[in-house]
C-alpha atoms as a PDB file:
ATOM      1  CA  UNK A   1     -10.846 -77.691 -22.762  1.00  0.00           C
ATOM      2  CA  UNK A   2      -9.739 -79.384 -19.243  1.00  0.00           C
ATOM      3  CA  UNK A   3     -10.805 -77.560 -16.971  1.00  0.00           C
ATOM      4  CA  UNK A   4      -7.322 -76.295 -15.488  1.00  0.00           C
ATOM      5  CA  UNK A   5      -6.558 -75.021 -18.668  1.00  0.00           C
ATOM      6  CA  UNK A   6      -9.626 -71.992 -18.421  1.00  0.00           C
ATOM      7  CA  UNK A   7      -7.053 -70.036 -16.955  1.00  0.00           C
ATOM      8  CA  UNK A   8      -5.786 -69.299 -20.792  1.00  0.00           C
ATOM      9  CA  UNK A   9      -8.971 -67.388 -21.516  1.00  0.00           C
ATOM     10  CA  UNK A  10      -8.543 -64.401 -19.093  1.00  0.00           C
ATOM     11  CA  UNK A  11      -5.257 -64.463 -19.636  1.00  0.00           C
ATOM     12  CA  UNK A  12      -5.406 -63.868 -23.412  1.00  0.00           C
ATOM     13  CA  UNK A  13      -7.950 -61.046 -22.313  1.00  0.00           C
ATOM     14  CA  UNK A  14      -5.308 -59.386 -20.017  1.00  0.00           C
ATOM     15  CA  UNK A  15      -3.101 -59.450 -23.655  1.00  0.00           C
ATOM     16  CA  UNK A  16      -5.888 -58.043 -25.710  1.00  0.00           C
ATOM     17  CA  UNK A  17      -6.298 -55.506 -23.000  1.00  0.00           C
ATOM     18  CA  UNK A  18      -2.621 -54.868 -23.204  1.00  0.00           C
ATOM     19  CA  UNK A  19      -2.610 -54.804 -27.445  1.00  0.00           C
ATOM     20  CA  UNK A  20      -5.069 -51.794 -27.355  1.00  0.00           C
ATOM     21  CA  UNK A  21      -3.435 -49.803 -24.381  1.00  0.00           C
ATOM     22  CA  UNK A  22      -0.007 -50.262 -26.251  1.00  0.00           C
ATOM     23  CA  UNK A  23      -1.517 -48.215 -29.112  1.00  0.00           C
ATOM     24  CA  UNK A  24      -0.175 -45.221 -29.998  1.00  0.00           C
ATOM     25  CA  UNK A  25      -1.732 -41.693 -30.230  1.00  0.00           C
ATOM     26  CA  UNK A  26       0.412 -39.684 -32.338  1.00  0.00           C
ATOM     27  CA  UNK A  27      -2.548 -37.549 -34.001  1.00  0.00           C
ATOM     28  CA  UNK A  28      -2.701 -39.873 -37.004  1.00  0.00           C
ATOM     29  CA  UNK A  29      -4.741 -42.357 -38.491  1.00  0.00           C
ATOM     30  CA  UNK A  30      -2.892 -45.277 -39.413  1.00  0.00           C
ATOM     31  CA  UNK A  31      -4.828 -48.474 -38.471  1.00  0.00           C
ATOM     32  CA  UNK A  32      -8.842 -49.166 -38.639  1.00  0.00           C
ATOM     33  CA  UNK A  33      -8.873 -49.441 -34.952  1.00  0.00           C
ATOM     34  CA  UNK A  34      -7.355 -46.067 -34.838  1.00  0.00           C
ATOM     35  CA  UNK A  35     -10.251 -44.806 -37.347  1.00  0.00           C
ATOM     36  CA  UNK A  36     -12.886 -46.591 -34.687  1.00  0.00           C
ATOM     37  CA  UNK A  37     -11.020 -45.185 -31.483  1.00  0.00           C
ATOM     38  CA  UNK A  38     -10.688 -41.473 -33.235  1.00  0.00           C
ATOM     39  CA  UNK A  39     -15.224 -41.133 -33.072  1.00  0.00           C
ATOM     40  CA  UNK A  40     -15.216 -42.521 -29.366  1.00  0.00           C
ATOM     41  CA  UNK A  41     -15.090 -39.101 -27.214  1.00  0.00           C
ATOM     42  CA  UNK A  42     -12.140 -39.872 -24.379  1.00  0.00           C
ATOM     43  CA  UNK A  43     -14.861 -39.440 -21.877  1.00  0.00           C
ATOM     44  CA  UNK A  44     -16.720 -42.325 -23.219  1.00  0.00           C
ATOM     45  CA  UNK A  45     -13.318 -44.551 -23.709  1.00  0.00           C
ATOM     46  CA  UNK A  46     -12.946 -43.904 -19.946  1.00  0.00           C
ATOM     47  CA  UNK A  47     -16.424 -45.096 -19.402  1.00  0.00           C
ATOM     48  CA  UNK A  48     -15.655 -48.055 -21.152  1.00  0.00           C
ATOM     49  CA  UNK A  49     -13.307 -49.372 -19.180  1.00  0.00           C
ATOM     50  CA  UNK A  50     -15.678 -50.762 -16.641  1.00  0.00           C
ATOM     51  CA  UNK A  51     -17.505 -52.988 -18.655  1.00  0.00           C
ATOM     52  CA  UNK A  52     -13.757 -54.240 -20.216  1.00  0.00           C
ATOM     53  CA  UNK A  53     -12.496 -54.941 -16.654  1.00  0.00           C
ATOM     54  CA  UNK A  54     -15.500 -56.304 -15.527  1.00  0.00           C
ATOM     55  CA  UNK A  55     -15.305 -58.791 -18.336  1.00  0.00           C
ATOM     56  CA  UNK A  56     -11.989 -59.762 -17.376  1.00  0.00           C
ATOM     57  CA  UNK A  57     -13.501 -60.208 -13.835  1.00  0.00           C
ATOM     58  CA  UNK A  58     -16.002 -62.442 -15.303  1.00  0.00           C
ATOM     59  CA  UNK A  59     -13.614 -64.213 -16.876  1.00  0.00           C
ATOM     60  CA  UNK A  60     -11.222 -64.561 -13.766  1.00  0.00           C
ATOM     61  CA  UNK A  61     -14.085 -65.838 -12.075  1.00  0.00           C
ATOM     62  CA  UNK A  62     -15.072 -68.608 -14.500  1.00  0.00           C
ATOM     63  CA  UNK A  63     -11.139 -69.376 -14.658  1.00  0.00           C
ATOM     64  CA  UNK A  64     -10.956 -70.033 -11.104  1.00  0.00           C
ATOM     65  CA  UNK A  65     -13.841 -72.299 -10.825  1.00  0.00           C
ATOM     66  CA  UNK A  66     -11.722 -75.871 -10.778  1.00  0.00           C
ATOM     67  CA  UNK A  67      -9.124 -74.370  -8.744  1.00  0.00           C
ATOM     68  CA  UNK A  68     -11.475 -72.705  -5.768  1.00  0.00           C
ATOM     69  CA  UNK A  69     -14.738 -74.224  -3.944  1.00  0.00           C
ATOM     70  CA  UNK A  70     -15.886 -70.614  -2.221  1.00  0.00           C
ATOM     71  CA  UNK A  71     -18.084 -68.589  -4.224  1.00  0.00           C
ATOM     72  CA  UNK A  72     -16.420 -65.499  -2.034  1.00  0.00           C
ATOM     73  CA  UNK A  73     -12.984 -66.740  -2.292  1.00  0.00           C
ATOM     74  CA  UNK A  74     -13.531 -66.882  -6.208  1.00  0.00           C
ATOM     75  CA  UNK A  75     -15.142 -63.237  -6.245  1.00  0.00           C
ATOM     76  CA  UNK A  76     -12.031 -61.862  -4.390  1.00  0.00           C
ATOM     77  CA  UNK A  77      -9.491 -63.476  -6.294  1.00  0.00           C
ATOM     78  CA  UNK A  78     -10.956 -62.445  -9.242  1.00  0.00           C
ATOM     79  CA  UNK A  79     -11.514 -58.843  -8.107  1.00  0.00           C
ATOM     80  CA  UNK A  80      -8.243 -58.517  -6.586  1.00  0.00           C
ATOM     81  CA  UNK A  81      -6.176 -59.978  -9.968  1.00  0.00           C
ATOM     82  CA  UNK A  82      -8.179 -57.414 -12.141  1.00  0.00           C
ATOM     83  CA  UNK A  83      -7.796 -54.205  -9.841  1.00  0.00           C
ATOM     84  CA  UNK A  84      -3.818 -55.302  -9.832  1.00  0.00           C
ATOM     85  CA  UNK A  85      -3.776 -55.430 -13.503  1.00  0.00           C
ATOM     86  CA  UNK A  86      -5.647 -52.158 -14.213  1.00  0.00           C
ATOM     87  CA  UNK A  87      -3.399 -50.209 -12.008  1.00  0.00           C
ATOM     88  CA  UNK A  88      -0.358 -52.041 -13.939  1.00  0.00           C
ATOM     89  CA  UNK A  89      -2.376 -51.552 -17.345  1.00  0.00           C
ATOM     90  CA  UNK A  90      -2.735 -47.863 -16.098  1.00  0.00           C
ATOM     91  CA  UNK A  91       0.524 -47.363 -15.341  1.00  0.00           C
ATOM     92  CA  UNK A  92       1.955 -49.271 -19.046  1.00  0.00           C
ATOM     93  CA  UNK A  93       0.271 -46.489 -20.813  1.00  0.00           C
ATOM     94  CA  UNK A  94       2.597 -44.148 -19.053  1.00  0.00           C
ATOM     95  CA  UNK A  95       5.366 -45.219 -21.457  1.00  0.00           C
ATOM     96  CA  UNK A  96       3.044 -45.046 -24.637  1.00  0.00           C
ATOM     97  CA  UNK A  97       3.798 -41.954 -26.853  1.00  0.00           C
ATOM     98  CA  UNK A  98       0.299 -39.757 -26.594  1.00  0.00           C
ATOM     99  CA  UNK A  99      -1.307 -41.756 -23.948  1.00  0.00           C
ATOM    100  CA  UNK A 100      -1.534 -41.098 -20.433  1.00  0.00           C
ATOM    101  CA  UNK A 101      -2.552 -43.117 -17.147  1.00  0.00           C
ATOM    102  CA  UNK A 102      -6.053 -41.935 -15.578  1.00  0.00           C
END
């Protein structure tokens, strides 16, 4: 992959992200990742979400290798570009029936 091109991999994360926020809860069962989110307590999906956005840091990081030389620079970026989407992500599960923003 050249190495401009990395920046595809977090953002095909971000869209995975969005896929499973854009779910649904509307008390039923209708898909297997329903049947796999329905055992997870909400306190421990909430818990999950750091190591899903600090994935998507990691990946922001590794994306922005070719196009920044600072190591801090590259931390920042990253760190700022996640934060902005979870807020956004946040807020896009304000519009899905049965979910809420936290």
């Amino acid at each position: 992959m050249p190495t401009k091109l990395r920046i595809l991999i977090p953002l095909a994360y971000m869209l995975g992200i969005f896929a499973l926020s854009s779910i649904p809860d509307t008390g039923r069962v209708e898909t297997q990742v329903e049947r796999i989110f329905l055992w997870i307590s909400p306190e421990f999906q909430n818990f999950l979400h750091i190591p899903l956005f600090g994935g998507l840091a990691g990946c922001w990081f590794w994306a922005l290798n070719p196009w920044l030389e600072s190591v801090n620079s590259k931390i920042v970026t990253a760190f700022t570009i996640t934060i902005i989407y979870s807020f956004l992500d946040e807020y896009h599960q304000l519009s899905v029936p049965g979910r809420f923003g936290s």
